[in-house]
C-alpha atoms as a PDB file:
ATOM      1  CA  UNK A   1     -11.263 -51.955  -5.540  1.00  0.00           C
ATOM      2  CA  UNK A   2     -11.809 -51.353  -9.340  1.00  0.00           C
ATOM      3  CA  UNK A   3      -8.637 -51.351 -11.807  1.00  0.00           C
ATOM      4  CA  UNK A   4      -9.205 -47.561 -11.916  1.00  0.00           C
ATOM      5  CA  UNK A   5      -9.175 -47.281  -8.190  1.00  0.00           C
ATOM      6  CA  UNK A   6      -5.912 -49.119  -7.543  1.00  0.00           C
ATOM      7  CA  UNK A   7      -4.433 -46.999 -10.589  1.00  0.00           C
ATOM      8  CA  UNK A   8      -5.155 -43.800  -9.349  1.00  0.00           C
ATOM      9  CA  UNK A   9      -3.840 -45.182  -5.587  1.00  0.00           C
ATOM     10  CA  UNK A  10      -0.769 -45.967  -7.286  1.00  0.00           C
ATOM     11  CA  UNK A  11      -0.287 -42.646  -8.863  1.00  0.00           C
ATOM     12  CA  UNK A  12      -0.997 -40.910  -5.484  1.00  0.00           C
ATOM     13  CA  UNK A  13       1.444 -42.877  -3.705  1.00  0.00           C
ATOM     14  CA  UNK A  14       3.944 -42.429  -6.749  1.00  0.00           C
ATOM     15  CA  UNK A  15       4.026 -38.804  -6.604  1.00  0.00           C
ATOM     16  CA  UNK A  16       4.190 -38.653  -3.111  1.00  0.00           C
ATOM     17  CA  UNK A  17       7.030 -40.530  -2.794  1.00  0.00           C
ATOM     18  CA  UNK A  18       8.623 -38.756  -5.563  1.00  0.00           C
ATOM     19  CA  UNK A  19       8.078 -35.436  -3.739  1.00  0.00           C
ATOM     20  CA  UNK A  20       8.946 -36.114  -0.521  1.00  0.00           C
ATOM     21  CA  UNK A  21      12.250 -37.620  -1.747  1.00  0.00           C
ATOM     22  CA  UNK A  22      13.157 -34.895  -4.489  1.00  0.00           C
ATOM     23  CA  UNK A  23      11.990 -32.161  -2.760  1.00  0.00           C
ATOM     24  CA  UNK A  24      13.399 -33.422   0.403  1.00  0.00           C
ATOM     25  CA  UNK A  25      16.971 -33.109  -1.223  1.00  0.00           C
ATOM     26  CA  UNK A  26      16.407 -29.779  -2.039  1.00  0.00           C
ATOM     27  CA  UNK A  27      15.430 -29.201   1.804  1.00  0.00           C
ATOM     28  CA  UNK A  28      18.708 -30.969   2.836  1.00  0.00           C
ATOM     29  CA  UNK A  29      20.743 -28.703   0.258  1.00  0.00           C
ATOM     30  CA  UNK A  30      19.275 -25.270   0.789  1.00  0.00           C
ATOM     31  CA  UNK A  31      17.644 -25.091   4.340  1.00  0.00           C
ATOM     32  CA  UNK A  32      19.961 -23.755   7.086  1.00  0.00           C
ATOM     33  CA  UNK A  33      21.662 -26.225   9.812  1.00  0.00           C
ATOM     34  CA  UNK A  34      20.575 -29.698   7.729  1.00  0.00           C
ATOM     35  CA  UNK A  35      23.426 -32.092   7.660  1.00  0.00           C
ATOM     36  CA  UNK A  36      23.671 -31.481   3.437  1.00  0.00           C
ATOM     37  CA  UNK A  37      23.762 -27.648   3.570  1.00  0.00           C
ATOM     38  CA  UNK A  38      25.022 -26.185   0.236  1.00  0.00           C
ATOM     39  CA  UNK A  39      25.431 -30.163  -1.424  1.00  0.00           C
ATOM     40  CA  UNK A  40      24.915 -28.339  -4.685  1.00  0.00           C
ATOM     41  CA  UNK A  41      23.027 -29.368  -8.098  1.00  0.00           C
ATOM     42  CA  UNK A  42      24.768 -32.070  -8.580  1.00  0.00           C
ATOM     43  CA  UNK A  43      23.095 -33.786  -5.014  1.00  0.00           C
ATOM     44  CA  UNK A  44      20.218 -32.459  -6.283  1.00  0.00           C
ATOM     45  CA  UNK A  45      20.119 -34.369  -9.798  1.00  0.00           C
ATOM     46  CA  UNK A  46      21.474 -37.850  -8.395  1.00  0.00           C
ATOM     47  CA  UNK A  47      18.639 -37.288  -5.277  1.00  0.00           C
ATOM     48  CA  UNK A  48      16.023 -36.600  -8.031  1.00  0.00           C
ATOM     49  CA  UNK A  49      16.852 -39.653  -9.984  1.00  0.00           C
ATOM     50  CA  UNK A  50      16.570 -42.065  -6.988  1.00  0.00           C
ATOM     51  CA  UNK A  51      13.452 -40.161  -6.346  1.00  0.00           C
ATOM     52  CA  UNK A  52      12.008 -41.448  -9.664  1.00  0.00           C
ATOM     53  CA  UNK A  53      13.972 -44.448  -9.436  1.00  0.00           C
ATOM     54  CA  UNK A  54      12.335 -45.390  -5.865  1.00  0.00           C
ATOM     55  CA  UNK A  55       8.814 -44.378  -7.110  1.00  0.00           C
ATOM     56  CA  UNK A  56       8.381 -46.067 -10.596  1.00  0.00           C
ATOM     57  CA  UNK A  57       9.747 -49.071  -9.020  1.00  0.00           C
ATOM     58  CA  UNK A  58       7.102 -49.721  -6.020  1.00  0.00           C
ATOM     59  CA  UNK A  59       4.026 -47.990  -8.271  1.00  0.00           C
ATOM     60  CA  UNK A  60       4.657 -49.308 -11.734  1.00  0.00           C
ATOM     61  CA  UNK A  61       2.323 -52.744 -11.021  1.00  0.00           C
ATOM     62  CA  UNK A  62      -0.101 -50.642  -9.719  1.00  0.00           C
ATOM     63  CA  UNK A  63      -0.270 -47.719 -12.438  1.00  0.00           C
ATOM     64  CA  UNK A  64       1.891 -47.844 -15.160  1.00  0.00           C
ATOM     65  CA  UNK A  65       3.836 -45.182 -12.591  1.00  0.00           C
ATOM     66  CA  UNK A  66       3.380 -42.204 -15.339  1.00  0.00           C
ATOM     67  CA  UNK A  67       3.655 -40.074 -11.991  1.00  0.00           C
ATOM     68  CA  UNK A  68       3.647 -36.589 -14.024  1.00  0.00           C
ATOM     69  CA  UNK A  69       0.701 -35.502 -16.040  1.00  0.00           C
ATOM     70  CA  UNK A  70       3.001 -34.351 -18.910  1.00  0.00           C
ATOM     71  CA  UNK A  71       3.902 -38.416 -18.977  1.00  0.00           C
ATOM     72  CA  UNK A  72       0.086 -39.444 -19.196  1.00  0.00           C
ATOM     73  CA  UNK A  73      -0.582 -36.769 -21.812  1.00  0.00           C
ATOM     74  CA  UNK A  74       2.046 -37.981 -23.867  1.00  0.00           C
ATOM     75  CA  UNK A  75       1.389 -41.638 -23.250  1.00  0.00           C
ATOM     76  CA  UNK A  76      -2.476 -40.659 -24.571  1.00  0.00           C
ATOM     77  CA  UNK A  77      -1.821 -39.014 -27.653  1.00  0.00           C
ATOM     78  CA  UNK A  78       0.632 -41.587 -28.958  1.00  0.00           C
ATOM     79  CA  UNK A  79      -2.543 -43.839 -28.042  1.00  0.00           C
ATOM     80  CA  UNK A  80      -0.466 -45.978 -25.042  1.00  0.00           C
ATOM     81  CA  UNK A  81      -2.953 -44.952 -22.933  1.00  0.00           C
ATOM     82  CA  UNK A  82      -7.139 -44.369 -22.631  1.00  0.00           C
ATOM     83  CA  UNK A  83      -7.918 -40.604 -22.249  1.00  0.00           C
ATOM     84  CA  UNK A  84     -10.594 -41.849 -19.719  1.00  0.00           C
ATOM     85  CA  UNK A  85      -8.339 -42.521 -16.928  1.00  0.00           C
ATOM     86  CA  UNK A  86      -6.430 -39.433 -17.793  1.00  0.00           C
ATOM     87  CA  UNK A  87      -8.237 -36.651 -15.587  1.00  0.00           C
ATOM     88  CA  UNK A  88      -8.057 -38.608 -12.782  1.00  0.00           C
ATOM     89  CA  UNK A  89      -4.321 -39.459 -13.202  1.00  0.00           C
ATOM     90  CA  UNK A  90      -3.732 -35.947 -13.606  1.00  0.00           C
ATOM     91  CA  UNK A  91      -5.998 -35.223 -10.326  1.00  0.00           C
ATOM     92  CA  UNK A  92      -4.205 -37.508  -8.294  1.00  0.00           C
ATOM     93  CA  UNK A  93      -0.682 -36.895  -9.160  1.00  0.00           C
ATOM     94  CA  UNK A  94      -0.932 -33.163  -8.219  1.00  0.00           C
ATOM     95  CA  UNK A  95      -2.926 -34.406  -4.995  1.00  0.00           C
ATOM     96  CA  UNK A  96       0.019 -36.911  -4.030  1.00  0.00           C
ATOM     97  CA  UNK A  97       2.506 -34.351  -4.879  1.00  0.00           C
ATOM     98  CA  UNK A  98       0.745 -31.633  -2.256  1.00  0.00           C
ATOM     99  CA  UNK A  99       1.319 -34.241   0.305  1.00  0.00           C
ATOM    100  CA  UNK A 100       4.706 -35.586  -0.569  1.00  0.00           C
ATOM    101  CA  UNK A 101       5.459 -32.050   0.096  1.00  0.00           C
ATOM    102  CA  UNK A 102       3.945 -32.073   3.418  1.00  0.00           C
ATOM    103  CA  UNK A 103       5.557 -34.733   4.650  1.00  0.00           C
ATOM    104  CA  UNK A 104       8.669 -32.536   3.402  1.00  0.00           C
ATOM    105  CA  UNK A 105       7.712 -29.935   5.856  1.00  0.00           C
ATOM    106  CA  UNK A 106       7.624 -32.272   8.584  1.00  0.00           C
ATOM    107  CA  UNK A 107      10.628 -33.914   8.176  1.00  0.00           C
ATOM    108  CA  UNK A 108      12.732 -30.702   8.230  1.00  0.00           C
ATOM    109  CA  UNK A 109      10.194 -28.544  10.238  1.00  0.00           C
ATOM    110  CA  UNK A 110      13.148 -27.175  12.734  1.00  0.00           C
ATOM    111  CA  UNK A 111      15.279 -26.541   9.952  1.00  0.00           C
ATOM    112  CA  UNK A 112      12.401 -24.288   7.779  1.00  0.00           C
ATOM    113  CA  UNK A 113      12.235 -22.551  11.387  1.00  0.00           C
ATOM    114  CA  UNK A 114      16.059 -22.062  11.258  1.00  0.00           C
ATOM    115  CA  UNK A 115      15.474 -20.327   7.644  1.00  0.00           C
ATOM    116  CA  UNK A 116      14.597 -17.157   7.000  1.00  0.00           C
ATOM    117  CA  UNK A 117      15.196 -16.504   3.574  1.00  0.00           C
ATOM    118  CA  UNK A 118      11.497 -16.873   1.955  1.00  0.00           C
ATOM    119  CA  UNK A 119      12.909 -17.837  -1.670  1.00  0.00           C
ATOM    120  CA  UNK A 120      15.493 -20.421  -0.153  1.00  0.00           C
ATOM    121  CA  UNK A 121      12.255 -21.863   1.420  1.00  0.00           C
ATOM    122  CA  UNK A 122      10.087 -21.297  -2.060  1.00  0.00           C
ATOM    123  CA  UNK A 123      12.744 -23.681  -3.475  1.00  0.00           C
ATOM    124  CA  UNK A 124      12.479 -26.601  -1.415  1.00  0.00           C
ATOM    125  CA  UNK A 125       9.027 -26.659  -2.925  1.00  0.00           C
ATOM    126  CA  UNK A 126       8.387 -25.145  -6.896  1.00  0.00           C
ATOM    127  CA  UNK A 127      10.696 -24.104  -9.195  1.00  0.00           C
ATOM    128  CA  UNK A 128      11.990 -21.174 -10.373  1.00  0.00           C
ATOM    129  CA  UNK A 129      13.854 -19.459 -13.473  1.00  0.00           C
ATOM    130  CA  UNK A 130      17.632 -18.563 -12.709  1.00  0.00           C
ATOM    131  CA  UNK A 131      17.021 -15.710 -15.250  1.00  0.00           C
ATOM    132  CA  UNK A 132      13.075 -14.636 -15.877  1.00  0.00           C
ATOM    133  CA  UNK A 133      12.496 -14.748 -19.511  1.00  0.00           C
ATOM    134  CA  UNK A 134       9.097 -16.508 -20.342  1.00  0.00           C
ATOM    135  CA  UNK A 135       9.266 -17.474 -23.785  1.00  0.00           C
ATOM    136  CA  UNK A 136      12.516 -19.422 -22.954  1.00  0.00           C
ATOM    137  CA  UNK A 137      11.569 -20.742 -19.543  1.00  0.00           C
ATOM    138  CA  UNK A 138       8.568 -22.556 -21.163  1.00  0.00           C
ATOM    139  CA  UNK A 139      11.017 -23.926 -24.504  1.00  0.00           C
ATOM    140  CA  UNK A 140      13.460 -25.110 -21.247  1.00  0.00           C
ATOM    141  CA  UNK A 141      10.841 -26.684 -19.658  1.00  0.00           C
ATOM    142  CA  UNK A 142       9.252 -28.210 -23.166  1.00  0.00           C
ATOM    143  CA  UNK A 143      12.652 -30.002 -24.662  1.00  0.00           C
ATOM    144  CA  UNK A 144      13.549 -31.293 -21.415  1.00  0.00           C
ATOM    145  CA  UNK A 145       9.964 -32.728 -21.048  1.00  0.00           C
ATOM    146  CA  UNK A 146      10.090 -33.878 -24.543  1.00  0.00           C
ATOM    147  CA  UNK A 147      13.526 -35.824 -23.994  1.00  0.00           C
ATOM    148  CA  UNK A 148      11.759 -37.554 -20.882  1.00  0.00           C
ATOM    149  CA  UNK A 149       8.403 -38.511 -23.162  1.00  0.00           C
ATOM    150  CA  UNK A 150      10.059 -39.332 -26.208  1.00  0.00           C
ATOM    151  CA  UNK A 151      12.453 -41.704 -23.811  1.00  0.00           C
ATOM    152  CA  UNK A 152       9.506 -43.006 -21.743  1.00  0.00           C
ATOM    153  CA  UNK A 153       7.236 -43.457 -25.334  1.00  0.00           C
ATOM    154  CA  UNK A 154      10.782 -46.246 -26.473  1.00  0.00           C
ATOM    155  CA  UNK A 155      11.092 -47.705 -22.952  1.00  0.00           C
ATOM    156  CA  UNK A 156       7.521 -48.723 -22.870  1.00  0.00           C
ATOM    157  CA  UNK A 157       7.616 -50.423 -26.293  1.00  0.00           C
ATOM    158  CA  UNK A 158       8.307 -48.760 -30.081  1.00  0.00           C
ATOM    159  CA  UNK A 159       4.335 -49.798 -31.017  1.00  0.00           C
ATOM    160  CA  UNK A 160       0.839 -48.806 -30.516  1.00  0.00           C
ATOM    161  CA  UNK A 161      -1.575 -50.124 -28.778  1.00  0.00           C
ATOM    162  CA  UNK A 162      -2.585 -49.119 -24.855  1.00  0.00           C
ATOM    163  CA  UNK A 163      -1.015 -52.307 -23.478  1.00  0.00           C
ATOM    164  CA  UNK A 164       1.979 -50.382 -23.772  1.00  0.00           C
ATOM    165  CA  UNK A 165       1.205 -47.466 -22.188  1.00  0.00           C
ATOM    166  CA  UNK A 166       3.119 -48.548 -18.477  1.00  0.00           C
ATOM    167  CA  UNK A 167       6.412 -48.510 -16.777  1.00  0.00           C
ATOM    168  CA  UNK A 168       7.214 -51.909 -15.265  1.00  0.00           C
ATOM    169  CA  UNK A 169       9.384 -52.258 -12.696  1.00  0.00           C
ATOM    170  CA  UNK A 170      12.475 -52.931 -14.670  1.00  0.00           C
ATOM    171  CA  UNK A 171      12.199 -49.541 -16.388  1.00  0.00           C
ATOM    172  CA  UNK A 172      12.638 -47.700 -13.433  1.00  0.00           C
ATOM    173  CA  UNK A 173      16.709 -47.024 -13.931  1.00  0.00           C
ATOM    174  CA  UNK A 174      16.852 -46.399 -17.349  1.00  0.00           C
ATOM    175  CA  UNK A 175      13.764 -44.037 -16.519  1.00  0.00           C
ATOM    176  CA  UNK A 176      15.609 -42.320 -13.587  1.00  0.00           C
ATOM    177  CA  UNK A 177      19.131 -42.130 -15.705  1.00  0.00           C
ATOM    178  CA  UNK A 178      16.894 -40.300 -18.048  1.00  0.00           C
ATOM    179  CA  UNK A 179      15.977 -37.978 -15.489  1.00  0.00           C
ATOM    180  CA  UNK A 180      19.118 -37.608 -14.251  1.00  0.00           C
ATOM    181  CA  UNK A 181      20.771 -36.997 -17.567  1.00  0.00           C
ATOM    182  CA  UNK A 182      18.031 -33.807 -17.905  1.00  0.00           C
ATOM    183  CA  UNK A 183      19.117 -32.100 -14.496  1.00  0.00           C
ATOM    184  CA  UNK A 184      22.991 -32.677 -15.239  1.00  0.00           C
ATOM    185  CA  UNK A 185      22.120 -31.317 -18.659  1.00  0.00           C
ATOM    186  CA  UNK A 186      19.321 -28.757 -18.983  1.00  0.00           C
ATOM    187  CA  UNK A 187      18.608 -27.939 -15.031  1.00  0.00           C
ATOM    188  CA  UNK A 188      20.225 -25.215 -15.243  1.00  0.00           C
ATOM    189  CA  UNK A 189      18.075 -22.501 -16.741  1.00  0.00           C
ATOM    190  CA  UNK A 190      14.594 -23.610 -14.410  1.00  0.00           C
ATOM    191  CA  UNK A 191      15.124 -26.186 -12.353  1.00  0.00           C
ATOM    192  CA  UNK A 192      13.984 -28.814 -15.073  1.00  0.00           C
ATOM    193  CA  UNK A 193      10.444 -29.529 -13.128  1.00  0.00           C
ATOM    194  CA  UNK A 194       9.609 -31.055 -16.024  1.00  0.00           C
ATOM    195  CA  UNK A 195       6.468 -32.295 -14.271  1.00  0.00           C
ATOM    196  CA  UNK A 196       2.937 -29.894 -13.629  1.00  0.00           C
ATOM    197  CA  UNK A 197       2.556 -31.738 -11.034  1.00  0.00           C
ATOM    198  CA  UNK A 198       6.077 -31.900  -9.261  1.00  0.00           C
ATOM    199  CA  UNK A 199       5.296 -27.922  -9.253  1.00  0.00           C
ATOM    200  CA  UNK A 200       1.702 -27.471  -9.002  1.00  0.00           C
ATOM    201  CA  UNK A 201       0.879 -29.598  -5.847  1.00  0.00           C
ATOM    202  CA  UNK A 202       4.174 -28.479  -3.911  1.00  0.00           C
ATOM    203  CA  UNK A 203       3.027 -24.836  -4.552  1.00  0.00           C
ATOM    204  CA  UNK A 204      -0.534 -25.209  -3.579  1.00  0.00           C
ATOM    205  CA  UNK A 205       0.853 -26.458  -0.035  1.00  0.00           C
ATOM    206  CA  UNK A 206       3.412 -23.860  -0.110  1.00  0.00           C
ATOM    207  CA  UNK A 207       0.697 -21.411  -0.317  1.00  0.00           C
ATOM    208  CA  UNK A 208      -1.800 -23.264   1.923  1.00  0.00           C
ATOM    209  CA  UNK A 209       0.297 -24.708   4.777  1.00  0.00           C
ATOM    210  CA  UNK A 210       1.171 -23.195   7.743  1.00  0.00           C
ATOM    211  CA  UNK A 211       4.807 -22.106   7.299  1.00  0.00           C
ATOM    212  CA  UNK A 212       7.149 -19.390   9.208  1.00  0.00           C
ATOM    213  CA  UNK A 213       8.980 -16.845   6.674  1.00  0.00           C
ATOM    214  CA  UNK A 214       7.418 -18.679   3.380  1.00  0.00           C
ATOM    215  CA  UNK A 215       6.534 -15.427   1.327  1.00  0.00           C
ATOM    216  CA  UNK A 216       5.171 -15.348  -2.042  1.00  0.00           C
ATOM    217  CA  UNK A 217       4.477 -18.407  -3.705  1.00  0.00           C
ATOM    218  CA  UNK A 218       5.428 -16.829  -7.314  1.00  0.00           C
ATOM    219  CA  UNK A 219       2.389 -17.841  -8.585  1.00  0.00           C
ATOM    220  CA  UNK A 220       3.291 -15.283 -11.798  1.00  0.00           C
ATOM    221  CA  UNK A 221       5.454 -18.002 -13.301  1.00  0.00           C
ATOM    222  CA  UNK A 222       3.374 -21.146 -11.716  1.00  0.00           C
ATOM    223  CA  UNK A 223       2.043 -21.453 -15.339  1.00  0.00           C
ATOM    224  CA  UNK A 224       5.060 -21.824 -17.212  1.00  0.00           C
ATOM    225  CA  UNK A 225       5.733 -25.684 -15.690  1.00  0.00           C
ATOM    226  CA  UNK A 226       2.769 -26.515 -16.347  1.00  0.00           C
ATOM    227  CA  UNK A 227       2.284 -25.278 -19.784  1.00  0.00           C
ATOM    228  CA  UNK A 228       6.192 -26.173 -21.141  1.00  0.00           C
ATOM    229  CA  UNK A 229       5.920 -29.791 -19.710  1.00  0.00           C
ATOM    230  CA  UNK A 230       2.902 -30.051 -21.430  1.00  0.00           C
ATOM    231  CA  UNK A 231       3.785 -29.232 -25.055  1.00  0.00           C
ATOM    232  CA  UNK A 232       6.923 -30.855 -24.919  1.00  0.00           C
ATOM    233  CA  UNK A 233       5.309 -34.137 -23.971  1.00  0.00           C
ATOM    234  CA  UNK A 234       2.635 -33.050 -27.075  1.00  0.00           C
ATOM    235  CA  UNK A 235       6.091 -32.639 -29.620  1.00  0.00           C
ATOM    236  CA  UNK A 236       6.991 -35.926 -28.530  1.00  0.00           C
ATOM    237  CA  UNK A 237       4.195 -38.111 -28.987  1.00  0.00           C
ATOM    238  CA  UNK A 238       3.828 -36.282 -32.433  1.00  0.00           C
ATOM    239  CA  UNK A 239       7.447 -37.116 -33.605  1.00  0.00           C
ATOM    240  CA  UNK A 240       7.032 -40.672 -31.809  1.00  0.00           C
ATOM    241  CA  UNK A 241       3.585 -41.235 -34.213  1.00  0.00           C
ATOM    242  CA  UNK A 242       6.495 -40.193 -37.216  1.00  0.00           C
ATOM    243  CA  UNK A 243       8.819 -42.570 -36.390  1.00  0.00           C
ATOM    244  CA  UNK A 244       7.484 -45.343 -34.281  1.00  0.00           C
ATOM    245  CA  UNK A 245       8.394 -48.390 -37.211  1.00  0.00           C
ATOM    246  CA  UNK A 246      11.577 -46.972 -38.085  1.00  0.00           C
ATOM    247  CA  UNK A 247      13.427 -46.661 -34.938  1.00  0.00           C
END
């Protein structure tokens, strides 16, 4: 296999992982009879830190683990990383999220059964706002993406150059502390995706995959964690070009 090949492989399996193991908290918190019923956010954040945690560490020799396409976008314009590669990271991130999220399904397919409260089931997949407001559900979504990029721009190396454009392996806790650090503190308002494709590819199965009691997929506010990761991780890189000798 090409250098490419294994890349985008590594990205696939990245995300997947990353889904099945964050989203699978949110299964084991919100879906009825599961042995974590009503664990709360704070099960939530530390699950979704291990999730990254787990996934940067087995992907990061393959891909650089950027595993979000707000991460490669960043990672390109502070010039880390070549814009070729960066369609088809994008491509297969959201495709290894969709299936994260159906091995999700399967794992707690008696216990989506048991549930019949569609948005319940909605948020074991894509986020949500706790109060609709779309100008400030996309600034949410863009500082807490630009405190993961601007993080993730140091931990790969303060210089410029694409050599420096991966995660290794040791970089996985400080990168998951980040992470963790952003759902303690900014979760609260959306749900921090902070990720298109932690959203994107879990709704896209959401509204393809046979599912009892799923409802709507809300795809009216799909756009907003796409679009706030994606200029937060463009503020970063811009302040990171500002600073990047200094700090």
């Amino acid at each position: 296999m090409t250098t490419a090949t294994i890349a985008y492989l590594g990205e696939f399996i990245g995300t997947a992982i990353l889904i099945l193991l964050g989203n699978g908290v949110v299964a084991n918190v919100l879906l009825d009879k599961t042995k974590g019923h009503d664990g709360g956010l704070i099960s939530i954040t530390f699950a979704w830190a291990i999730a990254v945690f787990t996934a940067v560490f087995i992907t990061a020799p393959l891909s650089g683990a950027h595993l979000n396409p707000a991460v490669t976008l960043g990672l390109a314009w502070a010039g880390k990383f070549s814009w070729a590669l960066v369609p088809g990271y994008f491509l297969t991130q959201v495709a290894g999220a969709f299936v994260g999220q159906a091995l999700v399904i399967l794992a707690y397919r008696d216990h989506y059964r048991a549930t019949d409260d569609p948005g319940k089931i909605l948020a074991t997949f894509s986020t949500d706002p706790a109060i609709p407001n779309a100008v400030s559900n996309v600034l949410t979504e863009a500082i807490g993406t630009f405190v993961l990029v601007f993080a993730v721009l140091y931990i790969t190396g303060p210089k410029f150059g694409e050599d420096a454009g991966s995660l290794g392996a040791l970089d996985a806790l400080p990168v998951a502390l980040v992470v963790l650090g952003i759902g303690l503190s900014l979760g609260g308002p959306t749900g921090y995706a902070i990720n298109p494709a932690r959203d994107l590819g879990p709704r896209v199965a959401h509204a393809t995959l046979p599912l009892s009691n799923k409802g709507d997929s809300n795809w009216s506010y799909a756009w907003i964690p796409v679009v706030g990761p994606m200029l937060g991780a463009t503020a970063a890189a811009a302040l990171w070009h500002l600073v990047p000798v200094a700090l």
